[in-house]
PDB file of N, CA and C in Angstrom:
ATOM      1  N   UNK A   1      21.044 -64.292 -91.959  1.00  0.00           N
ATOM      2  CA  UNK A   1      22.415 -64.043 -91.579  1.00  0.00           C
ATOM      3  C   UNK A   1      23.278 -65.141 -92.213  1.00  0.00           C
ATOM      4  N   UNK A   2      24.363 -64.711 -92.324  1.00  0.00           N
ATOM      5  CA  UNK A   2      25.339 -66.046 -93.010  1.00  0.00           C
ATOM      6  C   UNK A   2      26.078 -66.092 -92.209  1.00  0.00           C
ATOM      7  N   UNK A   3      27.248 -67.261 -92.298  1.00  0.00           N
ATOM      8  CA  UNK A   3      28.072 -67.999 -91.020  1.00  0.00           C
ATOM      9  C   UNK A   3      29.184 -67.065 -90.770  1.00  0.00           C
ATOM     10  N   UNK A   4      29.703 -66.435 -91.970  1.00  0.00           N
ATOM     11  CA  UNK A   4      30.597 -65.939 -91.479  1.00  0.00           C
ATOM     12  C   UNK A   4      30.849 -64.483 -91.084  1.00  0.00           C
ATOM     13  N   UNK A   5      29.536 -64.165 -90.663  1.00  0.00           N
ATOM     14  CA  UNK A   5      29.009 -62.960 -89.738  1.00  0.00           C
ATOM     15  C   UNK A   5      29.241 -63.123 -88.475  1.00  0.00           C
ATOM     16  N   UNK A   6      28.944 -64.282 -87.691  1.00  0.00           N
ATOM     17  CA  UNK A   6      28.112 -65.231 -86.746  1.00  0.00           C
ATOM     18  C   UNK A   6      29.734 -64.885 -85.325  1.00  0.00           C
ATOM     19  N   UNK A   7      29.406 -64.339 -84.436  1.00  0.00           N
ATOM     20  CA  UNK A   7      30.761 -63.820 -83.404  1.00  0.00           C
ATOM     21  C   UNK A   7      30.771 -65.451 -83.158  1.00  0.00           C
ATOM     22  N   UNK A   8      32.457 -65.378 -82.177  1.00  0.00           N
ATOM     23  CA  UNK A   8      32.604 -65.835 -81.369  1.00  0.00           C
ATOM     24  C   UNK A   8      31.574 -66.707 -79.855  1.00  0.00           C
ATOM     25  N   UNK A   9      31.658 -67.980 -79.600  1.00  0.00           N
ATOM     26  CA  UNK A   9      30.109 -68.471 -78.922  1.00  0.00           C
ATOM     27  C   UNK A   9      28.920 -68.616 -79.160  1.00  0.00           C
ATOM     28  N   UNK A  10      28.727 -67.693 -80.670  1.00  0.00           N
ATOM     29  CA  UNK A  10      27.095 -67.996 -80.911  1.00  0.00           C
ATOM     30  C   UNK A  10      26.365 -69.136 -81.525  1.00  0.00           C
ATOM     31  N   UNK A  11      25.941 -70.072 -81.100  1.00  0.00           N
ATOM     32  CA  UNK A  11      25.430 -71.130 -81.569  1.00  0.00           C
ATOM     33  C   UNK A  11      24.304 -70.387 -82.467  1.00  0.00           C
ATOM     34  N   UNK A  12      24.046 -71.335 -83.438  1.00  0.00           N
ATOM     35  CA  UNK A  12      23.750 -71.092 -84.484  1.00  0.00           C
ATOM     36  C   UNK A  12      22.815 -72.518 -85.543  1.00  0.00           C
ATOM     37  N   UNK A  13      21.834 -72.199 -86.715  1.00  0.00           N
ATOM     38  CA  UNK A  13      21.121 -73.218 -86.780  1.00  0.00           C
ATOM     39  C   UNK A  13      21.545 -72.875 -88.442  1.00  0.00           C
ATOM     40  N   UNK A  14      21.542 -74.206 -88.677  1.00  0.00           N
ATOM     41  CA  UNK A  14      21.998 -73.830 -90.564  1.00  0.00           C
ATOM     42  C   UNK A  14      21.364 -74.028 -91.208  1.00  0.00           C
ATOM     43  N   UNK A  15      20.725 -73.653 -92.014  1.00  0.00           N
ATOM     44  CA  UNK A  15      19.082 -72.632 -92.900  1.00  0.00           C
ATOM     45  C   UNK A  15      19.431 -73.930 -94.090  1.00  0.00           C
ATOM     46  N   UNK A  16      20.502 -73.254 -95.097  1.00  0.00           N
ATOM     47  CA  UNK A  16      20.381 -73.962 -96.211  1.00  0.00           C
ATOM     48  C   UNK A  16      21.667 -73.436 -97.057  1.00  0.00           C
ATOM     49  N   UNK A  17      22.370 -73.708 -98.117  1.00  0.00           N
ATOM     50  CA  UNK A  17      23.725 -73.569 -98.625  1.00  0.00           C
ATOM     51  C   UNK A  17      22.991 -72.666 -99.705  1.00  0.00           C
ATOM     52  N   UNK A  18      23.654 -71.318 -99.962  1.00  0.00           N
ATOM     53  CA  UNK A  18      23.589 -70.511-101.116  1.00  0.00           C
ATOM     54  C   UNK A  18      23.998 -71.200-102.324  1.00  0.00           C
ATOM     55  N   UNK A  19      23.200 -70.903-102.938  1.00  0.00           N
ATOM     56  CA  UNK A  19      23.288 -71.785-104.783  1.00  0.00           C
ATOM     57  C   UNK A  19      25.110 -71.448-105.148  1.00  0.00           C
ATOM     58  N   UNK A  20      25.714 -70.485-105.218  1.00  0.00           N
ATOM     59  CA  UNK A  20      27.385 -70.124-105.377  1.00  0.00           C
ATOM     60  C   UNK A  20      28.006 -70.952-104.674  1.00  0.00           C
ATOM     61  N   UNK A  21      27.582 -71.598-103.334  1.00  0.00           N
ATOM     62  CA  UNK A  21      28.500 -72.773-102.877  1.00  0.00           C
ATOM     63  C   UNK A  21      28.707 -74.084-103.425  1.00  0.00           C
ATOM     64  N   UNK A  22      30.029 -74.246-104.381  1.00  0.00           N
ATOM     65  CA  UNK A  22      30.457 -75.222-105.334  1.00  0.00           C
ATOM     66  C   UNK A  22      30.344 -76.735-104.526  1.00  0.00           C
ATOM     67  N   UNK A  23      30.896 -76.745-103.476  1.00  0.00           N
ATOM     68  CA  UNK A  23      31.237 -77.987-102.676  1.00  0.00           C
ATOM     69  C   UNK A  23      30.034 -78.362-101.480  1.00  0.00           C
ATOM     70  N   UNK A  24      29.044 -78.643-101.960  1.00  0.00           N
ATOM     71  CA  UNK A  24      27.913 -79.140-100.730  1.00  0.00           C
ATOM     72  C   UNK A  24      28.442 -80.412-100.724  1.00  0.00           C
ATOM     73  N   UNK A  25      28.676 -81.086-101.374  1.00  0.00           N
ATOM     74  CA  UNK A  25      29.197 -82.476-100.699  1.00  0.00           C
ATOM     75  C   UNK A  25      30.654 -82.548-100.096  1.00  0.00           C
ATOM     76  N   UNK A  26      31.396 -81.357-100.025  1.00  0.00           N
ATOM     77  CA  UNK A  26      32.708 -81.274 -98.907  1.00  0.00           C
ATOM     78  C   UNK A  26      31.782 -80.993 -97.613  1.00  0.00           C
ATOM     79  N   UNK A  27      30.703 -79.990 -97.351  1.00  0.00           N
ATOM     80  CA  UNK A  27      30.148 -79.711 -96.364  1.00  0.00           C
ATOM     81  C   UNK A  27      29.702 -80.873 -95.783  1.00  0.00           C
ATOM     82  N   UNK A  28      28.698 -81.892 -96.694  1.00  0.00           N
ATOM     83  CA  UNK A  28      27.895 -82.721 -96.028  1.00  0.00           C
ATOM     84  C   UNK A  28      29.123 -83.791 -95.392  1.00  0.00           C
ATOM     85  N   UNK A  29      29.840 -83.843 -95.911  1.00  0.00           N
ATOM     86  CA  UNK A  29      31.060 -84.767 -95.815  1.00  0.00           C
ATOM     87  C   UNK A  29      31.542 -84.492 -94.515  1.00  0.00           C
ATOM     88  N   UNK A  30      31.409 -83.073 -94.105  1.00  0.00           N
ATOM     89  CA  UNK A  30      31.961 -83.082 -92.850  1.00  0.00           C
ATOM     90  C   UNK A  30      31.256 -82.787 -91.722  1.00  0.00           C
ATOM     91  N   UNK A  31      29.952 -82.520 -91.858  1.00  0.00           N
ATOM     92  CA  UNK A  31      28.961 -82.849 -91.084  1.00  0.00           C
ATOM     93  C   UNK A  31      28.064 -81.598 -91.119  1.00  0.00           C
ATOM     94  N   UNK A  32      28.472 -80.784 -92.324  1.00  0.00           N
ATOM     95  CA  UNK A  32      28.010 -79.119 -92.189  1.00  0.00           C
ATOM     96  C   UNK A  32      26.269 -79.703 -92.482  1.00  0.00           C
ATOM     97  N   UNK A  33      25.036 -79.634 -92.346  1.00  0.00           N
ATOM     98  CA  UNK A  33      23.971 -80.174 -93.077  1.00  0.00           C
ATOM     99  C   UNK A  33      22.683 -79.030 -92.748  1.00  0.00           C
ATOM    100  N   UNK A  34      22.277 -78.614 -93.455  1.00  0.00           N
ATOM    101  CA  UNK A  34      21.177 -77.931 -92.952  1.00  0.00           C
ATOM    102  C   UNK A  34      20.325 -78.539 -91.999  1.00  0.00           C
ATOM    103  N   UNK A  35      19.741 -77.906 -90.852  1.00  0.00           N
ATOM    104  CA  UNK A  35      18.721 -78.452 -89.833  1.00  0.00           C
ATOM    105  C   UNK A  35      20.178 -78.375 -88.324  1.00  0.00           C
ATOM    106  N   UNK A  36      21.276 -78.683 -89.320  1.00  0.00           N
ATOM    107  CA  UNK A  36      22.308 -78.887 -87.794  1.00  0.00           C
ATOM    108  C   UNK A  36      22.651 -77.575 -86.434  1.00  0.00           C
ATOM    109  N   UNK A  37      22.697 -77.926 -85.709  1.00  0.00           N
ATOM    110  CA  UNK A  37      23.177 -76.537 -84.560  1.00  0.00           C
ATOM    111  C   UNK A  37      24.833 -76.878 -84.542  1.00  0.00           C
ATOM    112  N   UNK A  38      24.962 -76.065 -84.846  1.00  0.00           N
ATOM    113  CA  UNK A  38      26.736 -75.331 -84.577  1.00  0.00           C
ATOM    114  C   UNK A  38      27.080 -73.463 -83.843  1.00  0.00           C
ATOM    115  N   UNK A  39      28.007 -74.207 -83.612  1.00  0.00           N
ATOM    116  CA  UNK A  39      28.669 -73.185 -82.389  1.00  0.00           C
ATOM    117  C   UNK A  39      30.182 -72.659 -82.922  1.00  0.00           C
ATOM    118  N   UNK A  40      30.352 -71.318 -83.002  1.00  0.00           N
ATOM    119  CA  UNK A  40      31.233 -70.612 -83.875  1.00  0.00           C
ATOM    120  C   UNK A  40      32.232 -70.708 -82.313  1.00  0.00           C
ATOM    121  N   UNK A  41      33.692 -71.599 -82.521  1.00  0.00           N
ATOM    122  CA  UNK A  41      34.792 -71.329 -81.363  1.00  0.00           C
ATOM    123  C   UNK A  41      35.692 -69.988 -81.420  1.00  0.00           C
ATOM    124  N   UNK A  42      36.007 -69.736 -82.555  1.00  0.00           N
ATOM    125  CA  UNK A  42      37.233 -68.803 -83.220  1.00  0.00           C
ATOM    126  C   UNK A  42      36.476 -68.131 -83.918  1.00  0.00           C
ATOM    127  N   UNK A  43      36.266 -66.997 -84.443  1.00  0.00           N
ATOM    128  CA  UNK A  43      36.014 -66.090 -85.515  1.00  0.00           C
ATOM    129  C   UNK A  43      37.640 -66.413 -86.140  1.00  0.00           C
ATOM    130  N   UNK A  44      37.225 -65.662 -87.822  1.00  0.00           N
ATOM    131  CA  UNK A  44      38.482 -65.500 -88.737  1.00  0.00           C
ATOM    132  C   UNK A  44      39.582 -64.223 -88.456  1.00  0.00           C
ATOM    133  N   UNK A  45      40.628 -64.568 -88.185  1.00  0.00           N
ATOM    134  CA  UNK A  45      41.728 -64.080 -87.665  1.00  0.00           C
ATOM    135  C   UNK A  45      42.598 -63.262 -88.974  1.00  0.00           C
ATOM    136  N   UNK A  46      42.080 -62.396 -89.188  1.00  0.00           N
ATOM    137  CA  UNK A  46      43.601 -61.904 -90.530  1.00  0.00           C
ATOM    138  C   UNK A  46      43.498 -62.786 -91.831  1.00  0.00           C
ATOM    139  N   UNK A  47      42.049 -63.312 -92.040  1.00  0.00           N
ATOM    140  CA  UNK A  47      42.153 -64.128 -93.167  1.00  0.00           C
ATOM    141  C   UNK A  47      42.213 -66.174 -93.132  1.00  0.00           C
ATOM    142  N   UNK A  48      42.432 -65.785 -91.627  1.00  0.00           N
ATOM    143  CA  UNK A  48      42.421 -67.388 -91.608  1.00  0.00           C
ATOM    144  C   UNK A  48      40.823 -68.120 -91.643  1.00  0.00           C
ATOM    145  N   UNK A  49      40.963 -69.288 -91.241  1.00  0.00           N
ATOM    146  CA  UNK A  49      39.443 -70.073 -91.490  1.00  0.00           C
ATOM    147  C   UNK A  49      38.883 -69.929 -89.596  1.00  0.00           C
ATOM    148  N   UNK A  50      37.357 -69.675 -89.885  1.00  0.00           N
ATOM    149  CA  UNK A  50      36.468 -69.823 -88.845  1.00  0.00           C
ATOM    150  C   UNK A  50      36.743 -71.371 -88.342  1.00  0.00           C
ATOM    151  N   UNK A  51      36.801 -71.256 -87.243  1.00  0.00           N
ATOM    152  CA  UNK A  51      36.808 -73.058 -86.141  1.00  0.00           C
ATOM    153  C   UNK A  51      35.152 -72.574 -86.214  1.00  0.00           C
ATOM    154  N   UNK A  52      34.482 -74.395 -86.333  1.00  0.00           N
ATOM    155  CA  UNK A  52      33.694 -74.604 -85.854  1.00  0.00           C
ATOM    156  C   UNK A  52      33.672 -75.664 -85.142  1.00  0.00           C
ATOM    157  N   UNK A  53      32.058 -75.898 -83.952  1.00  0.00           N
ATOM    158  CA  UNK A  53      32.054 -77.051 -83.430  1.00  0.00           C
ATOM    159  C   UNK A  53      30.539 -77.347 -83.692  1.00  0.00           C
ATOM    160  N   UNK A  54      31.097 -78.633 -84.187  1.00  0.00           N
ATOM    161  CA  UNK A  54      29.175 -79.477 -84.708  1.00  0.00           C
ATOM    162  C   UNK A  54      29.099 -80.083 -83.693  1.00  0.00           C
ATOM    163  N   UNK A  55      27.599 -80.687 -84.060  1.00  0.00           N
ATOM    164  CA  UNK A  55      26.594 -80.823 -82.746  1.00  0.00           C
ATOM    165  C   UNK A  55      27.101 -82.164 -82.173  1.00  0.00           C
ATOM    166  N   UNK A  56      27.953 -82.960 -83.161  1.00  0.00           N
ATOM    167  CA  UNK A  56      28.627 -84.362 -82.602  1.00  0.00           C
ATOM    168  C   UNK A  56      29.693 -83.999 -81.962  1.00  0.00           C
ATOM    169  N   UNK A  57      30.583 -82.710 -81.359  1.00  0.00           N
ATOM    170  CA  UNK A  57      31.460 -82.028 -80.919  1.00  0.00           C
ATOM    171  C   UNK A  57      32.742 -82.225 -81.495  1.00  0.00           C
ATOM    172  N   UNK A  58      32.764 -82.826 -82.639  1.00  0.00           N
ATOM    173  CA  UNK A  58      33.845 -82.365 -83.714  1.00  0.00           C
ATOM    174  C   UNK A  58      34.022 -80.944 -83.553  1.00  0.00           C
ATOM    175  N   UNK A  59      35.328 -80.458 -84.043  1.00  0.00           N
ATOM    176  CA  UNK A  59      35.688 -79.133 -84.588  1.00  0.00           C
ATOM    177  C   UNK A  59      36.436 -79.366 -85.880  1.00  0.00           C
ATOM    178  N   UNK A  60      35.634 -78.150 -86.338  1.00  0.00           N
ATOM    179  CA  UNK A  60      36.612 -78.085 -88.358  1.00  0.00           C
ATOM    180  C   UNK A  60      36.513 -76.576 -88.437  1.00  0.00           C
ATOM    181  N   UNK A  61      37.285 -76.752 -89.498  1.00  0.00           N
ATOM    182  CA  UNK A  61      37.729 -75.101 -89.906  1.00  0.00           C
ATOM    183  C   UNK A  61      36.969 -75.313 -91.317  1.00  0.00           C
ATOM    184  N   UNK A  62      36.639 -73.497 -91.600  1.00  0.00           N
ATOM    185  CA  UNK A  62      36.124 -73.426 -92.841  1.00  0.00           C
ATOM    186  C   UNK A  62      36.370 -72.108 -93.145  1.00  0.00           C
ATOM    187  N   UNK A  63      36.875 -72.160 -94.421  1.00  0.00           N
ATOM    188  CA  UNK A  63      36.856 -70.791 -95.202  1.00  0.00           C
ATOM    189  C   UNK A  63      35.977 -69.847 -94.921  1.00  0.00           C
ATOM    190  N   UNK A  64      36.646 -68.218 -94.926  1.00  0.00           N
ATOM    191  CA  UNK A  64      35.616 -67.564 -94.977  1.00  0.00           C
ATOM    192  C   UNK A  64      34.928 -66.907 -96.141  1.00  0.00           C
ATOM    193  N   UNK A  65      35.585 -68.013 -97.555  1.00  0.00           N
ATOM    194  CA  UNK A  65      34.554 -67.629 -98.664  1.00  0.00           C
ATOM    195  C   UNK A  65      33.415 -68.975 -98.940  1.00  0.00           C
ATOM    196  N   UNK A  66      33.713 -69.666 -98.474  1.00  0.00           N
ATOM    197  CA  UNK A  66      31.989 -70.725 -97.742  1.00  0.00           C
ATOM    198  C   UNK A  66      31.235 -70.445 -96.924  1.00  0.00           C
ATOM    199  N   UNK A  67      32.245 -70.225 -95.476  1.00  0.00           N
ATOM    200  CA  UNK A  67      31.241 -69.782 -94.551  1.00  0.00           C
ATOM    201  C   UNK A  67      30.413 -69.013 -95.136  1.00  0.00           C
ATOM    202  N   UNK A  68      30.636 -67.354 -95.993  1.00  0.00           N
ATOM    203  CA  UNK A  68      29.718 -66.463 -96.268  1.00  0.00           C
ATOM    204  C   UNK A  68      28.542 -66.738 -97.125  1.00  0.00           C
ATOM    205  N   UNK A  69      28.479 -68.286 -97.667  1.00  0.00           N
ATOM    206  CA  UNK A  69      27.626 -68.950 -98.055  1.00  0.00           C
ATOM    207  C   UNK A  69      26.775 -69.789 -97.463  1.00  0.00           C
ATOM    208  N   UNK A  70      26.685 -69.832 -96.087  1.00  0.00           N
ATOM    209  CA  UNK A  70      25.411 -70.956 -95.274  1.00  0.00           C
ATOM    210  C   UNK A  70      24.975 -70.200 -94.836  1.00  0.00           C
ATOM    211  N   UNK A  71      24.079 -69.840 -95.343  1.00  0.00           N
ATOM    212  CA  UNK A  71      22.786 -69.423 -94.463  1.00  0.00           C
ATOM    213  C   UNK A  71      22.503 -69.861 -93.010  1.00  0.00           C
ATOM    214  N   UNK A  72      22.291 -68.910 -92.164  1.00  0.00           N
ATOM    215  CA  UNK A  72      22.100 -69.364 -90.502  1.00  0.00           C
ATOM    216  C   UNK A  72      21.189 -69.011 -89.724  1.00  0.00           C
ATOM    217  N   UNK A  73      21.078 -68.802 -88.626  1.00  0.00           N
ATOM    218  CA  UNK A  73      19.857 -67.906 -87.936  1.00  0.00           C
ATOM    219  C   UNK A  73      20.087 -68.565 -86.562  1.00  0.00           C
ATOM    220  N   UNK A  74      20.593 -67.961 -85.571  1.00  0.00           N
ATOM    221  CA  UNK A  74      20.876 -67.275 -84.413  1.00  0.00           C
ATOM    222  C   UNK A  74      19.880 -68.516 -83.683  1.00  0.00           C
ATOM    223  N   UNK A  75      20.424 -69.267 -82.324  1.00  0.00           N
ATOM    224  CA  UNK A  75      19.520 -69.831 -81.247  1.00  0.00           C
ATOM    225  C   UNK A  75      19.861 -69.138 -79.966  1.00  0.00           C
ATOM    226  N   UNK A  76      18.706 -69.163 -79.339  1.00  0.00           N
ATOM    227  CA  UNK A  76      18.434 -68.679 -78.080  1.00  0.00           C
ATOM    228  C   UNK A  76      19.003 -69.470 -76.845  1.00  0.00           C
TER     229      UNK A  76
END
């Protein structure tokens, strides 16, 4: 599954960045990292950016032509 599938509340575990994602070091920069659990606050609204919240309880926004590039997979 990729992130920017991922509803509203679903925590979520991040696999690994699709080779087309230009900026892995904007991600790592902001705490996006594979192995991390994140939790989708907002889905994308009319084009705007997905809110997320990382596991240090930061929130950031991210495109939804990145998001559709991290690989994810659903926690219980």
């Amino acid at each position: 599954m990729v992130l920017s599938k991922v509803k509203k509340g679903v925590n979520v575990k991040i696999l690994s960045f699709d080779k087309g994602l230009k900026h892995k070091t904007i991600m790592t920069g902001l705490g996006i990292l594979p192995g991390d659990a994140i939790q989708v606050i907002a889905p994308s609204f009319l084009g705007s950016p997905l809110t997320l919240k990382l596991t240090d309880g930061e929130t950031v926004a991210l495109r939804l032509s990145e998001a559709c590039l991290i690989n994810v997979e659903e926690l219980n």
